[in-house]
C-alpha atoms as a PDB file:
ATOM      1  CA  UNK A   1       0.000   0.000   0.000  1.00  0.00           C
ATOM      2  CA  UNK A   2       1.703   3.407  -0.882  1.00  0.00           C
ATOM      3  CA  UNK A   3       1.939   6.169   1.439  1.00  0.00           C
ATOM      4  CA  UNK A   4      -1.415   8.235  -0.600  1.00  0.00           C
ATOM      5  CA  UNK A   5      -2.978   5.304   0.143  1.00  0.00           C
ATOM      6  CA  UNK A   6      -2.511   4.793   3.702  1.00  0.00           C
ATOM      7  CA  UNK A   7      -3.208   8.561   4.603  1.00  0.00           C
ATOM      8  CA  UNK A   8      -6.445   8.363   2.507  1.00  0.00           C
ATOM      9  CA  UNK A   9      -7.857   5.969   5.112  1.00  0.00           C
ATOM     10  CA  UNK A  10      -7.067   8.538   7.923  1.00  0.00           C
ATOM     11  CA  UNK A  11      -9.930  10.889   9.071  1.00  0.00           C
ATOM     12  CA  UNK A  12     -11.068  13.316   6.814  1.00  0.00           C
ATOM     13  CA  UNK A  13     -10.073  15.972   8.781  1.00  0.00           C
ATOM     14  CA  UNK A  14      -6.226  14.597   8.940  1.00  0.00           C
ATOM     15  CA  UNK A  15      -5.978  14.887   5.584  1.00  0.00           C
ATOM     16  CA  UNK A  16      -7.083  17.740   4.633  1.00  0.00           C
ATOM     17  CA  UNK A  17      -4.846  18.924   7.619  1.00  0.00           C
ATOM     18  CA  UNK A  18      -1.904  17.402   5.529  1.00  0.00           C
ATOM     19  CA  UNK A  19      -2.962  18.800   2.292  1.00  0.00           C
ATOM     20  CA  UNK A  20      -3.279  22.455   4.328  1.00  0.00           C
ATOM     21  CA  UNK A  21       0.118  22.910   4.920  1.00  0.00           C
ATOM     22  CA  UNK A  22       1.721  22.771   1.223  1.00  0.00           C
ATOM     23  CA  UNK A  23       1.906  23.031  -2.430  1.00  0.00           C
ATOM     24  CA  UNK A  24       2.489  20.984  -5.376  1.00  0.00           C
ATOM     25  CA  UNK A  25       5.849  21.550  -7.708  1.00  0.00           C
ATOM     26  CA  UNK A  26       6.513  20.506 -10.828  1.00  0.00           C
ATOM     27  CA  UNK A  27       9.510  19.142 -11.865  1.00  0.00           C
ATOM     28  CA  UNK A  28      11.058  18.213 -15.609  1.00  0.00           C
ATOM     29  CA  UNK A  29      12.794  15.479 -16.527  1.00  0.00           C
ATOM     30  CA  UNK A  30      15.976  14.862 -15.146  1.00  0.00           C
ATOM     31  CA  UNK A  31      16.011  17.543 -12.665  1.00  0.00           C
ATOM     32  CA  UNK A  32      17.521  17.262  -8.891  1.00  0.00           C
ATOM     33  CA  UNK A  33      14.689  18.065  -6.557  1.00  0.00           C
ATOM     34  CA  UNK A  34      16.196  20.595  -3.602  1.00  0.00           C
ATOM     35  CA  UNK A  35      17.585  18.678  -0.510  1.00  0.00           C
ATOM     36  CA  UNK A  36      18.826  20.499   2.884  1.00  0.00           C
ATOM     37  CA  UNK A  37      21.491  21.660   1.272  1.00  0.00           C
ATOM     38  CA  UNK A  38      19.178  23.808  -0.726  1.00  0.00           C
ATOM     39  CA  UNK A  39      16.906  25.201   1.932  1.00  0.00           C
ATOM     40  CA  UNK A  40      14.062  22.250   2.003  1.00  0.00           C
ATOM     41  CA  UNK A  41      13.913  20.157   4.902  1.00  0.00           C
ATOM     42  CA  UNK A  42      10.236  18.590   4.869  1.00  0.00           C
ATOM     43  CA  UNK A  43       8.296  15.752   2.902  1.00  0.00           C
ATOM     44  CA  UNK A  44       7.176  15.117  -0.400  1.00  0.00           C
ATOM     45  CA  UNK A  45       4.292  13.131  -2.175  1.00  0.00           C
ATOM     46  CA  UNK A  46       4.632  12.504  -5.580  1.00  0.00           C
ATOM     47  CA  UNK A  47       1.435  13.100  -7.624  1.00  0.00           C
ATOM     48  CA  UNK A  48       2.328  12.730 -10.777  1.00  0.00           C
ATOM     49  CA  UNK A  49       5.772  10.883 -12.410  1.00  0.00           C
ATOM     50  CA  UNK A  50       8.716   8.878 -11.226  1.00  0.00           C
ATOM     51  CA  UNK A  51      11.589  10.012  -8.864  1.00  0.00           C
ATOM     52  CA  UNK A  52      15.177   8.322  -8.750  1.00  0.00           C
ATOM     53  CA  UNK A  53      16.398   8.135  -5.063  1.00  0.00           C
ATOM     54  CA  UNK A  54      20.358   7.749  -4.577  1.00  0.00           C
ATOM     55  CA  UNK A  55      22.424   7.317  -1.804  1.00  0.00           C
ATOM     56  CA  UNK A  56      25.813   9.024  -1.365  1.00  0.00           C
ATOM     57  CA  UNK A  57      28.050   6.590  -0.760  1.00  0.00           C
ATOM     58  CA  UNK A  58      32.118   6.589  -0.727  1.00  0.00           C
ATOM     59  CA  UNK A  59      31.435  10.034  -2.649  1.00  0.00           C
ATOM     60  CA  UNK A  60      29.485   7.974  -5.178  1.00  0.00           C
ATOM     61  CA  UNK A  61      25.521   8.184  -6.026  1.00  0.00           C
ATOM     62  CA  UNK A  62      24.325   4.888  -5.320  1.00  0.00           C
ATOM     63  CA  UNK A  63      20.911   4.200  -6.713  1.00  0.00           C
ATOM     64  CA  UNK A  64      18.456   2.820  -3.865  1.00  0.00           C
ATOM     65  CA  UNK A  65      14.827   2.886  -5.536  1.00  0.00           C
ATOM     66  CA  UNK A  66      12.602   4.610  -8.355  1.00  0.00           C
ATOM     67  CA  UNK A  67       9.461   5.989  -6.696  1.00  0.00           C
ATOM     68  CA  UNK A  68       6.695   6.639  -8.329  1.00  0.00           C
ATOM     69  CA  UNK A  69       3.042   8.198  -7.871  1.00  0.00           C
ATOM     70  CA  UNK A  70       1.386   8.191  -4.152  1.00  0.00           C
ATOM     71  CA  UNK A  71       4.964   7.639  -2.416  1.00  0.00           C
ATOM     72  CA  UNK A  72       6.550   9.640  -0.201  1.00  0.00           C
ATOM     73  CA  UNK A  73      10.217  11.587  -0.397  1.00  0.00           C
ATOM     74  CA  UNK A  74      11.885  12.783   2.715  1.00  0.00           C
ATOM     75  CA  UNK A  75      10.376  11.132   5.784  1.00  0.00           C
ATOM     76  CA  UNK A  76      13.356   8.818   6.771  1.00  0.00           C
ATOM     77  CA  UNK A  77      15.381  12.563   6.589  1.00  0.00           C
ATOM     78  CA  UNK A  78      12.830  14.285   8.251  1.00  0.00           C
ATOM     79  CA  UNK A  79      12.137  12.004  11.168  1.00  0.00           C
ATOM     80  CA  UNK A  80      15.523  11.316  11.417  1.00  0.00           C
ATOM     81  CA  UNK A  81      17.920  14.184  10.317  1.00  0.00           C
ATOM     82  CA  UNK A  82      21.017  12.362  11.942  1.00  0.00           C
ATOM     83  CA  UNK A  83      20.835   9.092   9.647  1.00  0.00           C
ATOM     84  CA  UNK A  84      23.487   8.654   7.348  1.00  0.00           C
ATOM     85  CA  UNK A  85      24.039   8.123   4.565  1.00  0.00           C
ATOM     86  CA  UNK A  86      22.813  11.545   2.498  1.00  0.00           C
ATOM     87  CA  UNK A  87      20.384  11.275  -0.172  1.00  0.00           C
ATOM     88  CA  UNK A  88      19.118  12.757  -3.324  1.00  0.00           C
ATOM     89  CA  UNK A  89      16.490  12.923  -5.952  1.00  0.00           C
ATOM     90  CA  UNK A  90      16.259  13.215  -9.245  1.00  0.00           C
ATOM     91  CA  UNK A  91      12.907  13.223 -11.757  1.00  0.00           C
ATOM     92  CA  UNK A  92      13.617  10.738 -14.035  1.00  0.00           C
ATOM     93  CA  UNK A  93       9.945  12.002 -16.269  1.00  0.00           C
ATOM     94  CA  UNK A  94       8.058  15.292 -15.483  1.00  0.00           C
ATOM     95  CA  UNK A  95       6.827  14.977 -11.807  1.00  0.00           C
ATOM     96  CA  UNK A  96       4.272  16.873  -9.856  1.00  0.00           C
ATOM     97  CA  UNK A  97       5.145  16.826  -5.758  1.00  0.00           C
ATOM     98  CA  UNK A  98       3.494  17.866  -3.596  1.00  0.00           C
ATOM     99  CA  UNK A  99       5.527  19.666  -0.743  1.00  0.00           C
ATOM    100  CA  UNK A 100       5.296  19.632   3.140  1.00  0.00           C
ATOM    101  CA  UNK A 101       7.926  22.035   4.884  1.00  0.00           C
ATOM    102  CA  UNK A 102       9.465  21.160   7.971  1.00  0.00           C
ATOM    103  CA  UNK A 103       7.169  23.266   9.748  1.00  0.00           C
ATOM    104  CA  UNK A 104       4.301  22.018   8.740  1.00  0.00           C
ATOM    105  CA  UNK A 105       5.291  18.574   8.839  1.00  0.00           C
ATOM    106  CA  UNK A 106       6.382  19.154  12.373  1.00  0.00           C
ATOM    107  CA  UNK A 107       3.006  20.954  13.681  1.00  0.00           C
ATOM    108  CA  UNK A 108       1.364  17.827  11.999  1.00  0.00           C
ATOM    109  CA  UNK A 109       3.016  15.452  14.531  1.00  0.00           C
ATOM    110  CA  UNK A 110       2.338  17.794  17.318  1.00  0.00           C
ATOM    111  CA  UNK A 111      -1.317  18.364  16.932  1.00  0.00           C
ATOM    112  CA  UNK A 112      -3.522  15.847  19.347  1.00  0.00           C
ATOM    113  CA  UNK A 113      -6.056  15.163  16.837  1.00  0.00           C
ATOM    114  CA  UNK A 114      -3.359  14.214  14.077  1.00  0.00           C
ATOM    115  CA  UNK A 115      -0.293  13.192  15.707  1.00  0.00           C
ATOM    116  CA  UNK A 116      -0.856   9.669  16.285  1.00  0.00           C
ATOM    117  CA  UNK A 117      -2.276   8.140  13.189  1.00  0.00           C
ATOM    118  CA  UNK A 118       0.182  10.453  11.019  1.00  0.00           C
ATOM    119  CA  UNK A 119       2.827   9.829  12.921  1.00  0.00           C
ATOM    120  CA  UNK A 120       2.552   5.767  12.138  1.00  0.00           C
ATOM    121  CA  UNK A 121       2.312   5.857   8.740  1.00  0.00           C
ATOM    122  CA  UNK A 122       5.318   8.655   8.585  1.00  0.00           C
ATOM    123  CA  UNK A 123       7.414   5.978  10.756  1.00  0.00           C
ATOM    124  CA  UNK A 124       6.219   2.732   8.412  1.00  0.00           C
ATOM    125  CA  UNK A 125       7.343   5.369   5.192  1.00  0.00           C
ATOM    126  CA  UNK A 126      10.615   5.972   7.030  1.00  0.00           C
ATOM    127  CA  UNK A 127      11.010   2.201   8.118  1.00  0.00           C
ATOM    128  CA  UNK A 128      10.835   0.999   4.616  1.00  0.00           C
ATOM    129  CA  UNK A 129      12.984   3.613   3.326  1.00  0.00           C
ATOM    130  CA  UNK A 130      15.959   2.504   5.425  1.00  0.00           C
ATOM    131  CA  UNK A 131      15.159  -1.039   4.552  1.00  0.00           C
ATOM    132  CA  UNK A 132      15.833   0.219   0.945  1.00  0.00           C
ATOM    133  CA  UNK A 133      18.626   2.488   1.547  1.00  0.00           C
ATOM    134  CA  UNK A 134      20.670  -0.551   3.422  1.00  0.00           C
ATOM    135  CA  UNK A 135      19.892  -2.754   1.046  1.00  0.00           C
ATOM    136  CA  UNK A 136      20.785  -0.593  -2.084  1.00  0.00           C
ATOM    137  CA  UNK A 137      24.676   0.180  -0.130  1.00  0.00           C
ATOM    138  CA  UNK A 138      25.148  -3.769   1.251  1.00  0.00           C
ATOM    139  CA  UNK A 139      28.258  -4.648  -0.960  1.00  0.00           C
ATOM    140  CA  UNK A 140      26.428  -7.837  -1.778  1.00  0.00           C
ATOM    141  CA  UNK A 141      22.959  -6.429  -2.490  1.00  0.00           C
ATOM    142  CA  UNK A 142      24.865  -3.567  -4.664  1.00  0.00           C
ATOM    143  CA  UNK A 143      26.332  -6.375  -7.254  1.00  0.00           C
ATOM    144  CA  UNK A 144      22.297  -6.613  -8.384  1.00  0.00           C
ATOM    145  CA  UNK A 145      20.354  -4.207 -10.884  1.00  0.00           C
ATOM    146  CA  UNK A 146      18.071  -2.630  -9.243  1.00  0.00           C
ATOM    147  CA  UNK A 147      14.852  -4.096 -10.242  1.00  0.00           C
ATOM    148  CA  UNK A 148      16.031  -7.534  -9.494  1.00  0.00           C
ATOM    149  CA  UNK A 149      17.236  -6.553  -5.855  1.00  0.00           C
ATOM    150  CA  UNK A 150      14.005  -4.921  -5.298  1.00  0.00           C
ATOM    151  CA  UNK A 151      12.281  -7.912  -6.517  1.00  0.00           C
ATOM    152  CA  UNK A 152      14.438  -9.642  -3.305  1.00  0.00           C
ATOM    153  CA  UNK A 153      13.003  -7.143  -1.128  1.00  0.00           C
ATOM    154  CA  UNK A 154       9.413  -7.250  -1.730  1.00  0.00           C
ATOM    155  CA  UNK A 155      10.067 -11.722  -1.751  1.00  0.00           C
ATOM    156  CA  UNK A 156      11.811 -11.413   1.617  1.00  0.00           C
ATOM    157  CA  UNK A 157       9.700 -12.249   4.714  1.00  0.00           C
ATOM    158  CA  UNK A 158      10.128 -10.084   7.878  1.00  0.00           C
ATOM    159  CA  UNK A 159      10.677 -12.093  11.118  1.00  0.00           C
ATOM    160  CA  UNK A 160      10.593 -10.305  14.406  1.00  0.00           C
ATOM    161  CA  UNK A 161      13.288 -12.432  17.115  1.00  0.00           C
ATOM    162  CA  UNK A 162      12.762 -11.819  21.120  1.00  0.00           C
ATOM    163  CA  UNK A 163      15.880 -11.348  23.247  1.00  0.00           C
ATOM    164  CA  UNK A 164      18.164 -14.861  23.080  1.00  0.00           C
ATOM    165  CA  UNK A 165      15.624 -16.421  20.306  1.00  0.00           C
ATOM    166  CA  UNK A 166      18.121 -18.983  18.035  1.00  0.00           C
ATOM    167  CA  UNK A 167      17.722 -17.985  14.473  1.00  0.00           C
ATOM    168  CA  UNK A 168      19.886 -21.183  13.066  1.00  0.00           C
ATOM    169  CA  UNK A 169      20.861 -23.650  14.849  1.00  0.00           C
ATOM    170  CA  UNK A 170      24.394 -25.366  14.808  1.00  0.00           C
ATOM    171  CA  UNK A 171      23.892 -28.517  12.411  1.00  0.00           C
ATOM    172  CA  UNK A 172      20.574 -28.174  11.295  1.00  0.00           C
ATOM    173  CA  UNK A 173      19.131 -26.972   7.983  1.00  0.00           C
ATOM    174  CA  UNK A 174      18.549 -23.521   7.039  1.00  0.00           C
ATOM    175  CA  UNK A 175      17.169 -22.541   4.209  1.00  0.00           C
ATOM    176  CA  UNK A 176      17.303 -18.740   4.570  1.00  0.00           C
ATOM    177  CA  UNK A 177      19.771 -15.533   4.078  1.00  0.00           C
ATOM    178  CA  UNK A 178      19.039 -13.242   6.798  1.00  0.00           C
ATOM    179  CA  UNK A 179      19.371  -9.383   6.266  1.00  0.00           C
ATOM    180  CA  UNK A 180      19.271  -7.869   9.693  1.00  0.00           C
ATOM    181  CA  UNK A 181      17.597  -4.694   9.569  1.00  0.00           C
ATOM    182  CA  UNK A 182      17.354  -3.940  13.168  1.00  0.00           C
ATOM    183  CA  UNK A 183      19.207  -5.179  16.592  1.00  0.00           C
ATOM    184  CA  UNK A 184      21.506  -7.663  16.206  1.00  0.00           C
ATOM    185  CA  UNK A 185      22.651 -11.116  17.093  1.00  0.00           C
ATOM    186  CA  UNK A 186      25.579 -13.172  18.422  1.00  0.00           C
ATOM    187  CA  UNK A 187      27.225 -16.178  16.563  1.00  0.00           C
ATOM    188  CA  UNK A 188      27.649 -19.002  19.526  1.00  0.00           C
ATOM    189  CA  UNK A 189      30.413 -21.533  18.770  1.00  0.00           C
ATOM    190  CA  UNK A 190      30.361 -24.483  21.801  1.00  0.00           C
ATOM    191  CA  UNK A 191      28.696 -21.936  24.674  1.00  0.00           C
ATOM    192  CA  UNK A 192      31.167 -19.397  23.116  1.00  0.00           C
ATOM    193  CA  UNK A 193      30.251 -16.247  21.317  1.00  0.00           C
ATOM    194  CA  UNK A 194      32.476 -15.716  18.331  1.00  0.00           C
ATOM    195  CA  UNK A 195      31.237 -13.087  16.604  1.00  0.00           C
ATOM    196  CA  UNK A 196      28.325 -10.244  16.618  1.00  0.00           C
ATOM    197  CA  UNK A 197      26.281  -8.726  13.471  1.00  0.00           C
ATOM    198  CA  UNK A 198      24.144  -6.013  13.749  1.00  0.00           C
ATOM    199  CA  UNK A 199      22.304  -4.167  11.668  1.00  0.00           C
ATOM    200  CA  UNK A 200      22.957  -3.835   7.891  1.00  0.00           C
ATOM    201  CA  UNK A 201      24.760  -7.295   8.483  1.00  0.00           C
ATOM    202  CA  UNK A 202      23.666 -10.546   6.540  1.00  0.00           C
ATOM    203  CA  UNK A 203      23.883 -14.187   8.359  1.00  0.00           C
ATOM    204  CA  UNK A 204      23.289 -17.951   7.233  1.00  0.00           C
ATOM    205  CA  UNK A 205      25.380 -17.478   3.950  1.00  0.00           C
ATOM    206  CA  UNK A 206      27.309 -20.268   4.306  1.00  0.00           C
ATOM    207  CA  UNK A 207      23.958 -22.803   5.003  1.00  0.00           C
ATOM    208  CA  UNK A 208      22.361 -20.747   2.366  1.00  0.00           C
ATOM    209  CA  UNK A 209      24.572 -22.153   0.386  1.00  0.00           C
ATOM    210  CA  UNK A 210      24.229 -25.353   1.054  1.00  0.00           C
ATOM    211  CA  UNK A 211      26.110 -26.172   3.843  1.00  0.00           C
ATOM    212  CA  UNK A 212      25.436 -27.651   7.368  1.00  0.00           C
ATOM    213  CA  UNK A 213      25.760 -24.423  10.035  1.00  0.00           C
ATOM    214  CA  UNK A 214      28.773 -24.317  12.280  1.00  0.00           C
ATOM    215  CA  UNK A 215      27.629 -22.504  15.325  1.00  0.00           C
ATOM    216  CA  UNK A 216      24.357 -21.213  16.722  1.00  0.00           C
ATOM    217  CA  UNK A 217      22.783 -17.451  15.584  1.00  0.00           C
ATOM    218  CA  UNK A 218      21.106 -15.870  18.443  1.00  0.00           C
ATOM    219  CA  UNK A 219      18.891 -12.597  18.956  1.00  0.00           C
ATOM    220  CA  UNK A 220      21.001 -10.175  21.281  1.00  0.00           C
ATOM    221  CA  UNK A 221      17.878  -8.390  21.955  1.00  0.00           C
ATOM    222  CA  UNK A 222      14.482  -7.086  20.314  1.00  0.00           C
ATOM    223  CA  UNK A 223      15.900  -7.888  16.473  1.00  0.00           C
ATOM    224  CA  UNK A 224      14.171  -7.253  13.018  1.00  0.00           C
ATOM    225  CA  UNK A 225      15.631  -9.706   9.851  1.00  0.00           C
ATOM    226  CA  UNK A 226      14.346  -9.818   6.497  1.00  0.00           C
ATOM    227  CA  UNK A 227      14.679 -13.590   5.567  1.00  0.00           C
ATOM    228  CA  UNK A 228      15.346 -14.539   1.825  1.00  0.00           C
ATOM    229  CA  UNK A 229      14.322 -17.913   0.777  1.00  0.00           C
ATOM    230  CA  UNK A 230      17.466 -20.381  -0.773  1.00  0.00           C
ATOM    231  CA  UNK A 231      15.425 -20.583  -3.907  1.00  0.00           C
ATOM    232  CA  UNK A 232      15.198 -17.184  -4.388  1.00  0.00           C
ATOM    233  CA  UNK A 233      19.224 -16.622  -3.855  1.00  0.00           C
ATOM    234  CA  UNK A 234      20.509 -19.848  -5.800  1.00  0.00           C
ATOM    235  CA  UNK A 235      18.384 -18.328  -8.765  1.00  0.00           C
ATOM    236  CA  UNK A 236      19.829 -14.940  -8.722  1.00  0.00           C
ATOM    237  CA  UNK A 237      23.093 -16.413  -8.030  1.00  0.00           C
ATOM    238  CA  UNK A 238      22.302 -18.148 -11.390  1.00  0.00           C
ATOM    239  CA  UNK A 239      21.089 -15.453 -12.918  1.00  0.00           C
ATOM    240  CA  UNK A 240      23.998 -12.814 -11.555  1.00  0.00           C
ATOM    241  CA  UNK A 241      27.767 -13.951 -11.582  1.00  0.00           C
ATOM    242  CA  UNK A 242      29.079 -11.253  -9.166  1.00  0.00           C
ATOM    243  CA  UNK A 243      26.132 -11.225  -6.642  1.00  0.00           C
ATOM    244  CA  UNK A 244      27.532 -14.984  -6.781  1.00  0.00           C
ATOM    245  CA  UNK A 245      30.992 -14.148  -5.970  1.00  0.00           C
ATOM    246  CA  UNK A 246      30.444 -11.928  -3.689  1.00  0.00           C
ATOM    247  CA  UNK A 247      28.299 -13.980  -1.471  1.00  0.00           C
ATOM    248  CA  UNK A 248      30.710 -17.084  -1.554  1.00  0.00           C
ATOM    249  CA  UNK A 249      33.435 -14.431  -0.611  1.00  0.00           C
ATOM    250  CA  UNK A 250      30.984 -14.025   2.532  1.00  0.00           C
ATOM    251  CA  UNK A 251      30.843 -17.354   2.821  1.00  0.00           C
ATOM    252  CA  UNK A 252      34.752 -18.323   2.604  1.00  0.00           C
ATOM    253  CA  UNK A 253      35.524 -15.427   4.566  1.00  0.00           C
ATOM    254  CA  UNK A 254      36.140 -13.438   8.040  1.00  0.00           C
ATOM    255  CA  UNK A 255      33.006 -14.683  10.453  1.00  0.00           C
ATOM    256  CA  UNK A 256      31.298 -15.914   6.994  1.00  0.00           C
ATOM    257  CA  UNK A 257      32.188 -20.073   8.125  1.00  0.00           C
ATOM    258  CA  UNK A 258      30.119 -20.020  11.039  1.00  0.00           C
ATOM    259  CA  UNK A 259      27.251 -20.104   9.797  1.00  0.00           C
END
């Protein structure tokens, strides 16, 4: 569901309260919408047209995701200003966005009849923006184009792990690569931990792979993973020589043979 459509379910009065405090742009092709840098710090709904998002990576522009009409632009840097890494957006067809300022935005959240149902769907927006962002700067995820890593993210299951839950076990099959997009986990080796991954980490790329785990993955505390099937990575490792590569380097490498 895109972001249009989760606000039109809101009260009628919350919307129109959101439509109250801006104004629609238009864009042409192939023009960089302002960013911070330029004076805008606030959200954006795209009514019309397609939008490139990139992240700025290594000094590099990284594309994460091409948005297109009802999604939103800006959340992830407006609820949280301190995330890293920068982004920026480019029209990629002539766009009409509509434009929330800061201000607005911010007397949105901090009105008692609005705050609490716009305030959800502006953290789900920013939730699944991150989700993209990491994904789209993972040195493994990077190797794909990005409609087939995309693809991977809207196959992926989300599974939610309690403090000490065992995500693999030591010996027994798995038939996932985990993505952790939150919290973190420790790799246990005979009672021993070994290593820790944390967010933006993967985990089970060895037994994704086909082999028997080494050691035991458990949940440090409250931890997020996106869970891609072994089907779905043996056929784009079919499919995409380097994503292949790079994943057995995973595998052959650093904590990579525990599990």
């Amino acid at each position: 569901m895109s972001f249009l459509e989760q606000l039109q379910q809101l009260p009628t009065e919350s919307q129109e309260r959101f439509f109250r405090g801006g104004g629609e742009k238009i864009y042409n092709s192939g023009a960089w919408l302002p960013g911070a840098e330029d004076g805008f710090r606030g959200i954006r709904l795209i009514r019309q047209g397609e939008v490139q998002v990139f992240a700025q990576v290594d000094g590099r522009d990284i594309p994460v995701y091409r948005y297109g009409k009802g999604e939103a632009l800006g959340i992830r840097s407006f609820l949280f200003p301190e995330n890293r890494p920068k982004l920026r957006w480019q029209a990629v067809s002539p766009c009409t966005v509509f434009e929330l300022d800061d201000k607005a935005a911010s007397s949105l959240l901090s009105d008692e009849q609005t705050a609490a149902p716009i305030r959800e769907i502006f953290e789900l927006a920013a939730h699944l923006r991150d989700l993209d962002i990491m994904l789209a700067i993972h040195p493994l995820f990077r190797t794909l184009p990005e409609e087939v890593r995309c693809r991977l993210f809207r196959h992926a299951e989300p599974i939610a792990l309690t403090p000490g839950q065992t995500l693999i076990r030591k010996g027994r099959a798995n038939e996932a690569l985990y993505f952790i997009s939150h919290g973190g986990v420790d790799i246990v080796r005979d009672d021993r931990v070994i290593a820790h991954r944390s967010a933006g980490d993967i985990i089970g790329e060895v037994s994704a792979l086909g082999f028997a785990p080494t050691a035991d993955v458990r949940a440090t505390g409250w931890t997020d993973v996106l869970a891609f099937t072994r089907d779905d990575i043996l056929e784009t490792c079919r499919h995409h020589p380097a994503f292949s590569a790079k994943l057995s380097s995973f595998g052959l490498g650093g904590f990579g043979s525990s599990a």
